[in-house]
PDB file of N, CA and C in Angstrom:
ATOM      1  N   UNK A   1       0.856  -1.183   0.000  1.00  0.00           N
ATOM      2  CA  UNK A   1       0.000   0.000   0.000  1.00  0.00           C
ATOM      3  C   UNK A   1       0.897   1.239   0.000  1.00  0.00           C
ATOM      4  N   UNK A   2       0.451   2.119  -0.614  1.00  0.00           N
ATOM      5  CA  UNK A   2       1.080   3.139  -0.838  1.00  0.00           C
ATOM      6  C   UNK A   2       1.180   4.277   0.166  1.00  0.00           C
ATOM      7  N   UNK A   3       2.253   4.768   0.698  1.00  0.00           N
ATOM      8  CA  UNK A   3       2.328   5.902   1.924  1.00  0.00           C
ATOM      9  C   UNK A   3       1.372   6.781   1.399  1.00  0.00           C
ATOM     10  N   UNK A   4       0.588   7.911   2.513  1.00  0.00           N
ATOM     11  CA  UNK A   4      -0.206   9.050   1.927  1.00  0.00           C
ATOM     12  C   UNK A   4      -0.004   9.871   0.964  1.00  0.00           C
ATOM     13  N   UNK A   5       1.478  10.318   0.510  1.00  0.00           N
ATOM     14  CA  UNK A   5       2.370  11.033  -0.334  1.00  0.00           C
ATOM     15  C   UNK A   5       1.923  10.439  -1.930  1.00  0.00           C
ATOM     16  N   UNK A   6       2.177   9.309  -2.151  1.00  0.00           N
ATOM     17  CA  UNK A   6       2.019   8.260  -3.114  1.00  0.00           C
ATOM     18  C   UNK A   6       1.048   7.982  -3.626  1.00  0.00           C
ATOM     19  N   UNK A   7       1.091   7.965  -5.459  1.00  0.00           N
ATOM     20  CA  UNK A   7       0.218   7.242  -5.946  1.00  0.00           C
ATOM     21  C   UNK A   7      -0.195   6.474  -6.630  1.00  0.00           C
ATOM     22  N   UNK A   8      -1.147   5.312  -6.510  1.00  0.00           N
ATOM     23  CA  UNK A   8      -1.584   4.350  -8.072  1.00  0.00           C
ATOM     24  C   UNK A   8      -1.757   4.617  -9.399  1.00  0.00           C
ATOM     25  N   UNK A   9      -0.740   3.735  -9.878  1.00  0.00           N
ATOM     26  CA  UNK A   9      -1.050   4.585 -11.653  1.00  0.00           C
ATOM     27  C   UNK A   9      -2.345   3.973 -11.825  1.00  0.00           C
ATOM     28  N   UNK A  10      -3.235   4.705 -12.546  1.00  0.00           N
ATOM     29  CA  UNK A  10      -4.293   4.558 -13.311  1.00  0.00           C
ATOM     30  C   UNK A  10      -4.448   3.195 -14.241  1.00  0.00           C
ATOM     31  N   UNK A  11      -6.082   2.467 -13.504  1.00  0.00           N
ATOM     32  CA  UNK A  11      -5.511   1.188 -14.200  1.00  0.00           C
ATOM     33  C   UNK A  11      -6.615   1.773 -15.199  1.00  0.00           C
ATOM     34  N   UNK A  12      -6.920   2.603 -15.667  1.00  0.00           N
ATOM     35  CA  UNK A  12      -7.927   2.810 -17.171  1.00  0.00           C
ATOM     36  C   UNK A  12      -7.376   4.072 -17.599  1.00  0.00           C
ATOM     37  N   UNK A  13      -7.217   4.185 -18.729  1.00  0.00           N
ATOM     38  CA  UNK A  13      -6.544   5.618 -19.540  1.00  0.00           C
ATOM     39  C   UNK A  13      -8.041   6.460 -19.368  1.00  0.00           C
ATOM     40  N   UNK A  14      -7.797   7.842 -19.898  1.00  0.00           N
ATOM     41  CA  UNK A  14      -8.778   8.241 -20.067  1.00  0.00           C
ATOM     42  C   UNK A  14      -9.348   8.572 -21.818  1.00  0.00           C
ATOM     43  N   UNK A  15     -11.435   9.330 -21.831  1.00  0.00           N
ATOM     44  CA  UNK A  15     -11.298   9.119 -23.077  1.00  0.00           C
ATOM     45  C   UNK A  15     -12.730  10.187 -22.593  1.00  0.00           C
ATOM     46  N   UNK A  16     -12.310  10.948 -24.083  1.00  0.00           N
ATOM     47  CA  UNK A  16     -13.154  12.161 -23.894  1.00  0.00           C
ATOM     48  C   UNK A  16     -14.411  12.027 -24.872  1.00  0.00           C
ATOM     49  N   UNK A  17     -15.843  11.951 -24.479  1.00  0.00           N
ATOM     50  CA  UNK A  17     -16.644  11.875 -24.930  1.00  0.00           C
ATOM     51  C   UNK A  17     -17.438  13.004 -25.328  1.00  0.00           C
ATOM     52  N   UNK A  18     -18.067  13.003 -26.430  1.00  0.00           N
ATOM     53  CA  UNK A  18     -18.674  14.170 -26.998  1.00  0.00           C
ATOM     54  C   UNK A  18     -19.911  13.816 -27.402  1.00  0.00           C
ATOM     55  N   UNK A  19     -21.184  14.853 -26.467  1.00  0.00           N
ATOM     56  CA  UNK A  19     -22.100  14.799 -26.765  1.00  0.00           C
ATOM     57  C   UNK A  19     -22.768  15.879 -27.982  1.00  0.00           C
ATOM     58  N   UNK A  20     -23.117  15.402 -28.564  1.00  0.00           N
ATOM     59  CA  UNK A  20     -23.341  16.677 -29.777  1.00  0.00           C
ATOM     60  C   UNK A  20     -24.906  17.294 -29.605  1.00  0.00           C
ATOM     61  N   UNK A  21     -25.090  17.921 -28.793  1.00  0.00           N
ATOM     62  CA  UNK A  21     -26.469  18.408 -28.548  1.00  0.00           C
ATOM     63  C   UNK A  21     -26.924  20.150 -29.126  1.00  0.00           C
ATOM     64  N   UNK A  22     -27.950  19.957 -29.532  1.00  0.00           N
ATOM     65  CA  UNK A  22     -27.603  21.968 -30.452  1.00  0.00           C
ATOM     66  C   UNK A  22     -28.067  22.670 -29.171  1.00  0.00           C
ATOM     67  N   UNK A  23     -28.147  24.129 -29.454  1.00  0.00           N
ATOM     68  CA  UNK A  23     -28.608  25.032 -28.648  1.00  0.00           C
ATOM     69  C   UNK A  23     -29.768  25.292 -28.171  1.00  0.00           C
ATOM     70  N   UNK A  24     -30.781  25.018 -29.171  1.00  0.00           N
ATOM     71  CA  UNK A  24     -32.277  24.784 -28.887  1.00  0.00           C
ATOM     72  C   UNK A  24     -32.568  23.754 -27.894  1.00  0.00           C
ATOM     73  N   UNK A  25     -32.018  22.972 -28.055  1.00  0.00           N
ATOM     74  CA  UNK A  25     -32.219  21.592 -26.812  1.00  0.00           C
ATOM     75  C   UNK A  25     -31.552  22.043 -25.526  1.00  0.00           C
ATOM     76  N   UNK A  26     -30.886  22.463 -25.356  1.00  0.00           N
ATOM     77  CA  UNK A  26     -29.865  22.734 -24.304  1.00  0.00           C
ATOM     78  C   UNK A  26     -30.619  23.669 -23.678  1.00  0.00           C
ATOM     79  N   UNK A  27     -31.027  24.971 -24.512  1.00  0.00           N
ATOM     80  CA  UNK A  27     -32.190  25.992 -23.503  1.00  0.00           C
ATOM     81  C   UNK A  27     -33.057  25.498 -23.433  1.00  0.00           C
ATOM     82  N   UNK A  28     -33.502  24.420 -23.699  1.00  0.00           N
ATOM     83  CA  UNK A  28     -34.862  23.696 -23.108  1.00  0.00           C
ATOM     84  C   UNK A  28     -34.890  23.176 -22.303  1.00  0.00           C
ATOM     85  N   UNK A  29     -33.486  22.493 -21.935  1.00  0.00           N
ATOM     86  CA  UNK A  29     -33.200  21.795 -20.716  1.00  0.00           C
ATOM     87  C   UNK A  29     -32.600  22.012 -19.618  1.00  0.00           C
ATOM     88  N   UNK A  30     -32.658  24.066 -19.553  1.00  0.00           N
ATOM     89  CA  UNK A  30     -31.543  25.050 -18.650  1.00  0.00           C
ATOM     90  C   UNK A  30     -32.725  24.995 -17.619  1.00  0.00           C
ATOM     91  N   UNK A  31     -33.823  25.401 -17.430  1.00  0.00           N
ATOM     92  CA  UNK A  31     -34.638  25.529 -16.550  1.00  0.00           C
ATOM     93  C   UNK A  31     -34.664  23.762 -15.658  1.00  0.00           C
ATOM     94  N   UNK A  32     -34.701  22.830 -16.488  1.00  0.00           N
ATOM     95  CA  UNK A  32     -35.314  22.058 -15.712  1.00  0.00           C
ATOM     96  C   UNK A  32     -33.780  21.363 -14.691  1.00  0.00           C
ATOM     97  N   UNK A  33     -32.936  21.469 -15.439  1.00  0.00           N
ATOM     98  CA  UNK A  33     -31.337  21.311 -14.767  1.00  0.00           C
ATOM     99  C   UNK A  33     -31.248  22.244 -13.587  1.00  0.00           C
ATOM    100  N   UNK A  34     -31.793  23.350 -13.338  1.00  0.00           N
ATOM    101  CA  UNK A  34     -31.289  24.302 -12.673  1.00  0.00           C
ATOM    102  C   UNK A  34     -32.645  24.280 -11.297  1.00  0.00           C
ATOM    103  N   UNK A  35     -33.810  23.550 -11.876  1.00  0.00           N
ATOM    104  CA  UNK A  35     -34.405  23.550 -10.878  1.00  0.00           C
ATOM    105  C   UNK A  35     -34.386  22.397 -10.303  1.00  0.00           C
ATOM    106  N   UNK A  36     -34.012  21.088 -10.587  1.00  0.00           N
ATOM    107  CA  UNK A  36     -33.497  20.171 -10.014  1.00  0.00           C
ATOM    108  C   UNK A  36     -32.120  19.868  -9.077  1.00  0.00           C
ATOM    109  N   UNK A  37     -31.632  20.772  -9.394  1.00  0.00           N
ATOM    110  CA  UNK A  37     -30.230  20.537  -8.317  1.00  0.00           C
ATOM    111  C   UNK A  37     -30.110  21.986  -7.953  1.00  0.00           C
ATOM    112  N   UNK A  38     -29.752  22.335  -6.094  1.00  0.00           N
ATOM    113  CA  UNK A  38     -29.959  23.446  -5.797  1.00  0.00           C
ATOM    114  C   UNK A  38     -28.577  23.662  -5.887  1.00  0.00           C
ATOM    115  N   UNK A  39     -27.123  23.315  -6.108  1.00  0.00           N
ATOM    116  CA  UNK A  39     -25.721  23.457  -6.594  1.00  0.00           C
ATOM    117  C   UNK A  39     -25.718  23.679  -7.984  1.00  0.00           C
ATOM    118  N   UNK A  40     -26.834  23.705  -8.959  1.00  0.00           N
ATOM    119  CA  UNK A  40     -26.340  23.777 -10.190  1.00  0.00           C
ATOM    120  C   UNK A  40     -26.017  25.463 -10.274  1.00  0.00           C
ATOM    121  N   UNK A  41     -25.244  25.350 -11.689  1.00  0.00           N
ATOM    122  CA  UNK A  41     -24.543  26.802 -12.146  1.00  0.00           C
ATOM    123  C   UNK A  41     -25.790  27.127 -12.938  1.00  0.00           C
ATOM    124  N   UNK A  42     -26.356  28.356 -12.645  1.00  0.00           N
ATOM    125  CA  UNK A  42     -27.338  28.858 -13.778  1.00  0.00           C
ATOM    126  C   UNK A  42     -26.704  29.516 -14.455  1.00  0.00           C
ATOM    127  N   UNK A  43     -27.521  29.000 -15.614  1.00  0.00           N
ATOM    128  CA  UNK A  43     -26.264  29.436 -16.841  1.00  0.00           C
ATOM    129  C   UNK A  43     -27.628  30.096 -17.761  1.00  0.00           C
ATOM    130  N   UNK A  44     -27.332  31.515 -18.378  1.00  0.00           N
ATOM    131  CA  UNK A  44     -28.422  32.375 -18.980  1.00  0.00           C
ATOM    132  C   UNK A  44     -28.279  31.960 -20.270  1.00  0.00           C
ATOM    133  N   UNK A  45     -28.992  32.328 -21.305  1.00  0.00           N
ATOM    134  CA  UNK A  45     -29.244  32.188 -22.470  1.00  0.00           C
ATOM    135  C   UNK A  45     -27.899  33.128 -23.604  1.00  0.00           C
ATOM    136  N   UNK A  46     -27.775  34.006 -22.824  1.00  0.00           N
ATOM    137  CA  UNK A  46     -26.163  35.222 -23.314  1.00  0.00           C
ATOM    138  C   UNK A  46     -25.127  34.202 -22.478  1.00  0.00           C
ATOM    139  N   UNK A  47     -24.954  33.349 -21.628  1.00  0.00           N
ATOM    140  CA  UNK A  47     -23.903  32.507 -21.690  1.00  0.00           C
ATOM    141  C   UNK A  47     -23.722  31.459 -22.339  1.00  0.00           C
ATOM    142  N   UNK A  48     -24.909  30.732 -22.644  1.00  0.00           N
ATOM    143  CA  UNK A  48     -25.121  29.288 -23.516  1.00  0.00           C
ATOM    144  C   UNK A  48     -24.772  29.987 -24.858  1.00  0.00           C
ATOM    145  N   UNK A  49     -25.013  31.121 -25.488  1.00  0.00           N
ATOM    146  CA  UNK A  49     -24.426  31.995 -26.523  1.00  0.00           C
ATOM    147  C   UNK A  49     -23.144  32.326 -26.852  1.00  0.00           C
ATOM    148  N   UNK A  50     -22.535  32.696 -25.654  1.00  0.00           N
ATOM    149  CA  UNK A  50     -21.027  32.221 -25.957  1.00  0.00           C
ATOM    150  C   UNK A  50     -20.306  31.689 -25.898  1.00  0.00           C
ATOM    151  N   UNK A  51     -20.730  30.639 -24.999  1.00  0.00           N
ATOM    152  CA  UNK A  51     -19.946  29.339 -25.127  1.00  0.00           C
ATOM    153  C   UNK A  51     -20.002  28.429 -26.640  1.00  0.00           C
ATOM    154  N   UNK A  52     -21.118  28.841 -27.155  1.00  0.00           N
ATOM    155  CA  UNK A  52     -21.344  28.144 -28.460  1.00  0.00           C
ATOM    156  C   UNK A  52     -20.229  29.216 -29.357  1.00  0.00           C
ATOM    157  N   UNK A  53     -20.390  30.264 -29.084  1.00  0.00           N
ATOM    158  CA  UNK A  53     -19.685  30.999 -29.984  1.00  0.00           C
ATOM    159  C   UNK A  53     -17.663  30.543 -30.190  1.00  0.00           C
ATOM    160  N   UNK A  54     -17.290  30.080 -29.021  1.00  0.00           N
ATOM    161  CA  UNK A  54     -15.935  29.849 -28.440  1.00  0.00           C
ATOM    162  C   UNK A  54     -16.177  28.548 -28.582  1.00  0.00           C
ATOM    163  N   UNK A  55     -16.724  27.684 -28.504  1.00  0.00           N
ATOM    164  CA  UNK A  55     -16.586  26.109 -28.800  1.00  0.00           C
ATOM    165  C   UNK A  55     -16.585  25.665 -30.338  1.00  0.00           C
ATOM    166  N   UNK A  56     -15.409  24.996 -30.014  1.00  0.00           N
ATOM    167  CA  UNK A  56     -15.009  23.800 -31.539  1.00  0.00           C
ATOM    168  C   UNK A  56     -15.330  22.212 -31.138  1.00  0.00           C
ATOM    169  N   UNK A  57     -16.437  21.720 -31.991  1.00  0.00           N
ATOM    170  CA  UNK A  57     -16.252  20.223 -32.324  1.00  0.00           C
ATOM    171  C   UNK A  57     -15.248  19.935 -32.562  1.00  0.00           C
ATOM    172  N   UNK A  58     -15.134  18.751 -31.839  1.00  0.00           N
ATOM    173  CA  UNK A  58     -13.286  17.762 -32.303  1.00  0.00           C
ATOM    174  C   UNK A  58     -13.711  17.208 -33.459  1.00  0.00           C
ATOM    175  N   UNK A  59     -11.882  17.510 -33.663  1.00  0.00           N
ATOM    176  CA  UNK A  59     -12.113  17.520 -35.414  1.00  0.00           C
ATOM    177  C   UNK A  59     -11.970  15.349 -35.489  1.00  0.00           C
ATOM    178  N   UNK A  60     -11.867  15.045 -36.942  1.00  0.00           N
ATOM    179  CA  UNK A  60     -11.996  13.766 -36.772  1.00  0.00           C
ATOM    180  C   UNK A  60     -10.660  12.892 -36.522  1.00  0.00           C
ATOM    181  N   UNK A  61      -9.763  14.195 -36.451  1.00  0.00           N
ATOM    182  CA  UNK A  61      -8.754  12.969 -36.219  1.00  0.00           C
ATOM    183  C   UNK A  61      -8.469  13.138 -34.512  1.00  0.00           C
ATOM    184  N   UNK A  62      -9.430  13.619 -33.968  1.00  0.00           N
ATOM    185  CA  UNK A  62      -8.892  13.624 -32.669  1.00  0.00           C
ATOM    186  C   UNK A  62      -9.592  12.304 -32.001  1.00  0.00           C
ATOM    187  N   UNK A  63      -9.469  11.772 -30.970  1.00  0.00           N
ATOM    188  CA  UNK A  63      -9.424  10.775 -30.084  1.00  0.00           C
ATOM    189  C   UNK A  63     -10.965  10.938 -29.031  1.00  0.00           C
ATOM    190  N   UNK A  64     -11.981  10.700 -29.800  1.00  0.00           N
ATOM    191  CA  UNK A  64     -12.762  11.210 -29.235  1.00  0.00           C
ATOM    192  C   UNK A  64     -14.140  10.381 -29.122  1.00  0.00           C
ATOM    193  N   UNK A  65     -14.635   9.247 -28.348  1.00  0.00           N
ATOM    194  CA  UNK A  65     -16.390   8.922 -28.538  1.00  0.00           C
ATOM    195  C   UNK A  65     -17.063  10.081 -28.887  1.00  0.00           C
ATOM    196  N   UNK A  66     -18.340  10.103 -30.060  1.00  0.00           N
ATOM    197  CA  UNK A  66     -18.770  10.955 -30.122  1.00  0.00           C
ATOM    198  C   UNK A  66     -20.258  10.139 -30.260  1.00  0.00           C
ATOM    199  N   UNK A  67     -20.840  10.230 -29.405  1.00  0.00           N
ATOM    200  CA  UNK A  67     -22.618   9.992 -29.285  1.00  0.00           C
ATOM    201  C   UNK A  67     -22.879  10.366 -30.506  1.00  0.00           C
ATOM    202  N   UNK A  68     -24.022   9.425 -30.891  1.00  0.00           N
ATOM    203  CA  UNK A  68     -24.984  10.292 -32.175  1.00  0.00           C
ATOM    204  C   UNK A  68     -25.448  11.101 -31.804  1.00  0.00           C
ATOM    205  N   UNK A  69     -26.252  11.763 -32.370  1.00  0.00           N
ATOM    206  CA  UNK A  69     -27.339  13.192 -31.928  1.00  0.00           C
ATOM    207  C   UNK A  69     -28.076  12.936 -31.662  1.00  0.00           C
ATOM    208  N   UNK A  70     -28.954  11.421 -31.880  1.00  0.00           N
ATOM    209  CA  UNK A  70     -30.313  10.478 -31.445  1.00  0.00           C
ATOM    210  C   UNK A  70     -30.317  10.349 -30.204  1.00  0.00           C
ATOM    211  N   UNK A  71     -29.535  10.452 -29.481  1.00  0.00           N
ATOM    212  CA  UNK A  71     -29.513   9.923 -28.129  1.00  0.00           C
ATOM    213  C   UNK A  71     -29.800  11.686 -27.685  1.00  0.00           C
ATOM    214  N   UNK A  72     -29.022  12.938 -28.157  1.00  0.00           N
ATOM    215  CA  UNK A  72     -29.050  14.035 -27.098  1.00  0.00           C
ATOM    216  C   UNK A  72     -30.740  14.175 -27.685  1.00  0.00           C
ATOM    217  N   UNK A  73     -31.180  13.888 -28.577  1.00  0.00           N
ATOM    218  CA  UNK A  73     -33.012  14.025 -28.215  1.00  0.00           C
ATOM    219  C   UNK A  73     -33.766  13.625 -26.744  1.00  0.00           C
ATOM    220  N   UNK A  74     -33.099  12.447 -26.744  1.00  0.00           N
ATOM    221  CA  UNK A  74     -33.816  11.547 -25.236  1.00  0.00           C
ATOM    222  C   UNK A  74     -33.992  12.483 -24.112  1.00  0.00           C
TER     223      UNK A  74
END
């Protein structure tokens, strides 16, 4: 066992998943996220705006699960 200082290497790599959900869905689902958890970040409609504006889809050669879009309907 490892002293407190010390640590286990990672027995799973990691892997970045991408949900591809548009903007219309996402403000549909700001109210009900925000009234379900009293820690959530409310996030306004001028922030969901620029985050879209500053966000890039990974391109295809990057290393990435990417959900269909069928599923961000659910």
């Amino acid at each position: 066992m490892p002293n407190r200082y010390e640590c286990w290497p990672a027995a799973r790599s990691r892997q970045a998943l991408y949900l591809p959900i548009g903007r219309d869905e996402l403000l549909r689902r700001l109210p009900t996220a925000t009234n379900e958890d009293v820690n959530a970040l409310t996030v306004s409609p001028e922030a969901l705006d620029d985050f879209f504006a500053r966000f890039d889809a990974p391109a295809d050669d990057e290393d990435v699960i990417i959900y269909p879009a069928i599923w961000a309907s659910s």
